[in-house]
N, C-alpha and C. Protein backbone atom coordinates (compact mmCIF):
# COMPACT_ATOMS: atom_id res chain seq x y z
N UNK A 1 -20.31 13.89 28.05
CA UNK A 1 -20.66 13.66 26.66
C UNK A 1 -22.13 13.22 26.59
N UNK A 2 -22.92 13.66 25.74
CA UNK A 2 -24.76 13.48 25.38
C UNK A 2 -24.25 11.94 24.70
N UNK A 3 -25.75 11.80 25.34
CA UNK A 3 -26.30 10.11 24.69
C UNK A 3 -26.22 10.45 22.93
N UNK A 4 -26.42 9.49 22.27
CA UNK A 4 -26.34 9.06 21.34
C UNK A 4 -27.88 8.57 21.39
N UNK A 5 -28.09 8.73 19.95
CA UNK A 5 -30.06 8.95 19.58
C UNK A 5 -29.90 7.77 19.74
N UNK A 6 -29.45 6.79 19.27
CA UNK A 6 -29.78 5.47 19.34
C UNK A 6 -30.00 5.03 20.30
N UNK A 7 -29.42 5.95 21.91
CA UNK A 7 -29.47 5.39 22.96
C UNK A 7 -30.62 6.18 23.49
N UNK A 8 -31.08 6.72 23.09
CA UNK A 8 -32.03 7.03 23.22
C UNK A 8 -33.70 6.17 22.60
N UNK A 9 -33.40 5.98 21.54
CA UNK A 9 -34.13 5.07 20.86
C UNK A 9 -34.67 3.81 21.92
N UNK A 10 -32.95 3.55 22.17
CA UNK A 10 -33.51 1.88 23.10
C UNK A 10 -33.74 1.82 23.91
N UNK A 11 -34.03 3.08 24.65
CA UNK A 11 -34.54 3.57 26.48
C UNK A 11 -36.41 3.48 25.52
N UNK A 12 -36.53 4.30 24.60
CA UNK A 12 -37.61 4.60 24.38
C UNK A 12 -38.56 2.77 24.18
N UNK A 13 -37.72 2.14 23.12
CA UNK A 13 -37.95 0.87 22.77
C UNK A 13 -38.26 -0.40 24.26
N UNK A 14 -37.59 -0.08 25.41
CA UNK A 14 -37.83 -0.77 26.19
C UNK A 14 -38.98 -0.16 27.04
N UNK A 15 -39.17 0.65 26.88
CA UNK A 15 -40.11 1.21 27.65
C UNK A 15 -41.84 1.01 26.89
N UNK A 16 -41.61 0.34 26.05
CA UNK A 16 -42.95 -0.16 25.29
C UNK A 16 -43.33 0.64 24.13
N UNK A 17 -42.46 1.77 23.68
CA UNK A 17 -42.69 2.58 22.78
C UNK A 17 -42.40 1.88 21.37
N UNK A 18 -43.26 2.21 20.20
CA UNK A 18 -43.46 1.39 19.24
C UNK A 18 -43.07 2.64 17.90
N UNK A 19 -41.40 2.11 16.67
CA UNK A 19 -41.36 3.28 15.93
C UNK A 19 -42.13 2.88 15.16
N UNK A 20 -42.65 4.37 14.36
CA UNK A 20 -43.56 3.99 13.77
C UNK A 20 -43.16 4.37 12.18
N UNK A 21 -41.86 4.61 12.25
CA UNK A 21 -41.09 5.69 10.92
C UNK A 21 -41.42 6.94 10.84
N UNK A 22 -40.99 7.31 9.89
CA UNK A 22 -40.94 8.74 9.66
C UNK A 22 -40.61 9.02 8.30
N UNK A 23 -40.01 10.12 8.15
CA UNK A 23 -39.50 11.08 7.11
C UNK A 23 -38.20 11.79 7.33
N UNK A 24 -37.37 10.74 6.34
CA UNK A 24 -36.15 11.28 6.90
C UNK A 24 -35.18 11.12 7.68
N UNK A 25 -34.71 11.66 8.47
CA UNK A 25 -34.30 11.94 9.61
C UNK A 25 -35.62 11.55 11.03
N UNK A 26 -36.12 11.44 10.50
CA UNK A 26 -36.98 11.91 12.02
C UNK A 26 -37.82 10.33 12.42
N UNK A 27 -38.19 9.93 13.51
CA UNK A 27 -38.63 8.87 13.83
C UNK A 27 -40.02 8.96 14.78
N UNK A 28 -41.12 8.85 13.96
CA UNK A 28 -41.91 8.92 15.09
C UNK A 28 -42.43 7.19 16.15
N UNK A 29 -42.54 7.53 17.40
CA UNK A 29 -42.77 6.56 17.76
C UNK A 29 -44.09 6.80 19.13
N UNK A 30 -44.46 5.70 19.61
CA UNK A 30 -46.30 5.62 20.03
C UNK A 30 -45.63 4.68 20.80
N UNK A 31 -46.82 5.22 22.09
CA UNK A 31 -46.57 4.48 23.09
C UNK A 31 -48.05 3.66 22.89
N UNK A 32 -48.77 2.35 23.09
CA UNK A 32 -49.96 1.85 23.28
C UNK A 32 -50.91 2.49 24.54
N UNK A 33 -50.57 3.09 25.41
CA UNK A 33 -51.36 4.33 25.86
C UNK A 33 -51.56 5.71 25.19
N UNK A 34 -51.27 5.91 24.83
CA UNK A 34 -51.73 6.71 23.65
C UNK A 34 -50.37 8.16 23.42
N UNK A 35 -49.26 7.91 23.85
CA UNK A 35 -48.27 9.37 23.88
C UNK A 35 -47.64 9.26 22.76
N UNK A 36 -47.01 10.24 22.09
CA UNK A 36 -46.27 10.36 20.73
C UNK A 36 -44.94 11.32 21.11
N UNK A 37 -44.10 10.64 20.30
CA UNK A 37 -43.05 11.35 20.31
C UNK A 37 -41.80 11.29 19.05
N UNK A 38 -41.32 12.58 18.78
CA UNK A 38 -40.72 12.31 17.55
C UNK A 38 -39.22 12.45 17.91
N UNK A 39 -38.47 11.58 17.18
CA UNK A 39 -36.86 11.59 17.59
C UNK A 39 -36.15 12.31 16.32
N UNK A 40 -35.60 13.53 15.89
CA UNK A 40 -34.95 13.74 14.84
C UNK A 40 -32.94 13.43 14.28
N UNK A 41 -32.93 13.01 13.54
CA UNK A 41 -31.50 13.09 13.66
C UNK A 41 -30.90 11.49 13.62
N UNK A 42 -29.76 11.56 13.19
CA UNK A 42 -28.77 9.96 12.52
C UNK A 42 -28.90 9.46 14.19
N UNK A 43 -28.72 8.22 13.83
CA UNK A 43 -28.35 7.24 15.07
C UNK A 43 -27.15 7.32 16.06
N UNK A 44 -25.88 7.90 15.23
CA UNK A 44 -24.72 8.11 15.71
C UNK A 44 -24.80 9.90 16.03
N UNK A 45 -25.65 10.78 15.78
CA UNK A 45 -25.83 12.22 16.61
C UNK A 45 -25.56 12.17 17.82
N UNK A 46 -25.00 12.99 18.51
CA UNK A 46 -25.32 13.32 20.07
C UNK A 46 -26.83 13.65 19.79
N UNK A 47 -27.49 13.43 21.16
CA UNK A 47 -28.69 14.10 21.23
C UNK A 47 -28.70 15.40 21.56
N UNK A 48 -29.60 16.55 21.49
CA UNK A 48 -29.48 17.65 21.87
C UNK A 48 -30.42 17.39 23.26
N UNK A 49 -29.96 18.74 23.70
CA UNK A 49 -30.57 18.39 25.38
C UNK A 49 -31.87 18.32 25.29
N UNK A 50 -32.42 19.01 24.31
CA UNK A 50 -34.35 19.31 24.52
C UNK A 50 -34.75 17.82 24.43
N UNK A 51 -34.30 17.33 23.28
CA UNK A 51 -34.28 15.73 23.03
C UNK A 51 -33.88 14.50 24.20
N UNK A 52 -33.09 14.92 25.06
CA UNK A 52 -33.09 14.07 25.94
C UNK A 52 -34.09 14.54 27.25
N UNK A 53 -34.43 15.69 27.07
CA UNK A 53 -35.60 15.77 27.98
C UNK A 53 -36.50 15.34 27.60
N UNK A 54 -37.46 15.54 26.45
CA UNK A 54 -38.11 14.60 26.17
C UNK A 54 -38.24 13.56 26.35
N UNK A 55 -37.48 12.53 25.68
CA UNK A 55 -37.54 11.24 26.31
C UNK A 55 -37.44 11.14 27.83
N UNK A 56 -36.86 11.51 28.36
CA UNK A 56 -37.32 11.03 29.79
C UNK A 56 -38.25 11.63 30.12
N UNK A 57 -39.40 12.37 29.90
CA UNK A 57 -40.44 13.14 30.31
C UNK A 57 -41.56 11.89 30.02
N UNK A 58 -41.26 11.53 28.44
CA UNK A 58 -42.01 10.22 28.10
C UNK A 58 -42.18 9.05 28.55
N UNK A 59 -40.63 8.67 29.22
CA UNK A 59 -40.12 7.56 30.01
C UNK A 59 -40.97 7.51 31.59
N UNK A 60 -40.94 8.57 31.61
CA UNK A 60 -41.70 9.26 32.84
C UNK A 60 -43.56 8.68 33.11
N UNK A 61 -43.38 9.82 32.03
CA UNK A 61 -45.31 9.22 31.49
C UNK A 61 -45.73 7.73 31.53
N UNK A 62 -44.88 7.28 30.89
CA UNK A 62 -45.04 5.39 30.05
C UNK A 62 -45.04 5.30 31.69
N UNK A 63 -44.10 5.05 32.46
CA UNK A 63 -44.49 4.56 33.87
C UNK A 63 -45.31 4.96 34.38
N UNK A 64 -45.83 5.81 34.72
CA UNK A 64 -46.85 5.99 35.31
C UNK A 64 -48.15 5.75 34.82
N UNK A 65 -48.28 5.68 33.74
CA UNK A 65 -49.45 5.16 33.20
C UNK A 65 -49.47 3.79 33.63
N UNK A 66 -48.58 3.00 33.21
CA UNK A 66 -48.77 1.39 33.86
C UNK A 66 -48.40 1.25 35.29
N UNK A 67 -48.59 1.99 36.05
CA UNK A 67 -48.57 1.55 37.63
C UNK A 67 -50.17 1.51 37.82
């Protein structure tokens, strides 16, 4: 079973990512190194897979930038 956006949200949220709102459905959020990323869709959605690649691609980035 796919994560749930929200759980996605709070991988993104601990990882130093800052929301910044949106429109809608959609959530944009900023990392303080400078990456962007937009989350679309209710809190209780499954995520779709592209969406959970993303975030961990980001999750990815955010670390390595602060090492």
């Amino acid at each position: 079973m796919p994560p749930k956006i929200r759980e996605l949200i709070e991988e993104l949220e601990k990882c130093g990512f800052v929301n910044r709102g949106g429109k809608g459905s959609h959530r944009n959020f900023r990392h303080p190194a400078g990456l962007n990323i937009t989350i679309s869709g209710r809190s209780g959605d499954d995520a779709r897979h592209y969406q959970i690649k993303d975030v961990k691609q980001a999750i990815k980035w955010a670390s390595d930038e602060e090492a």
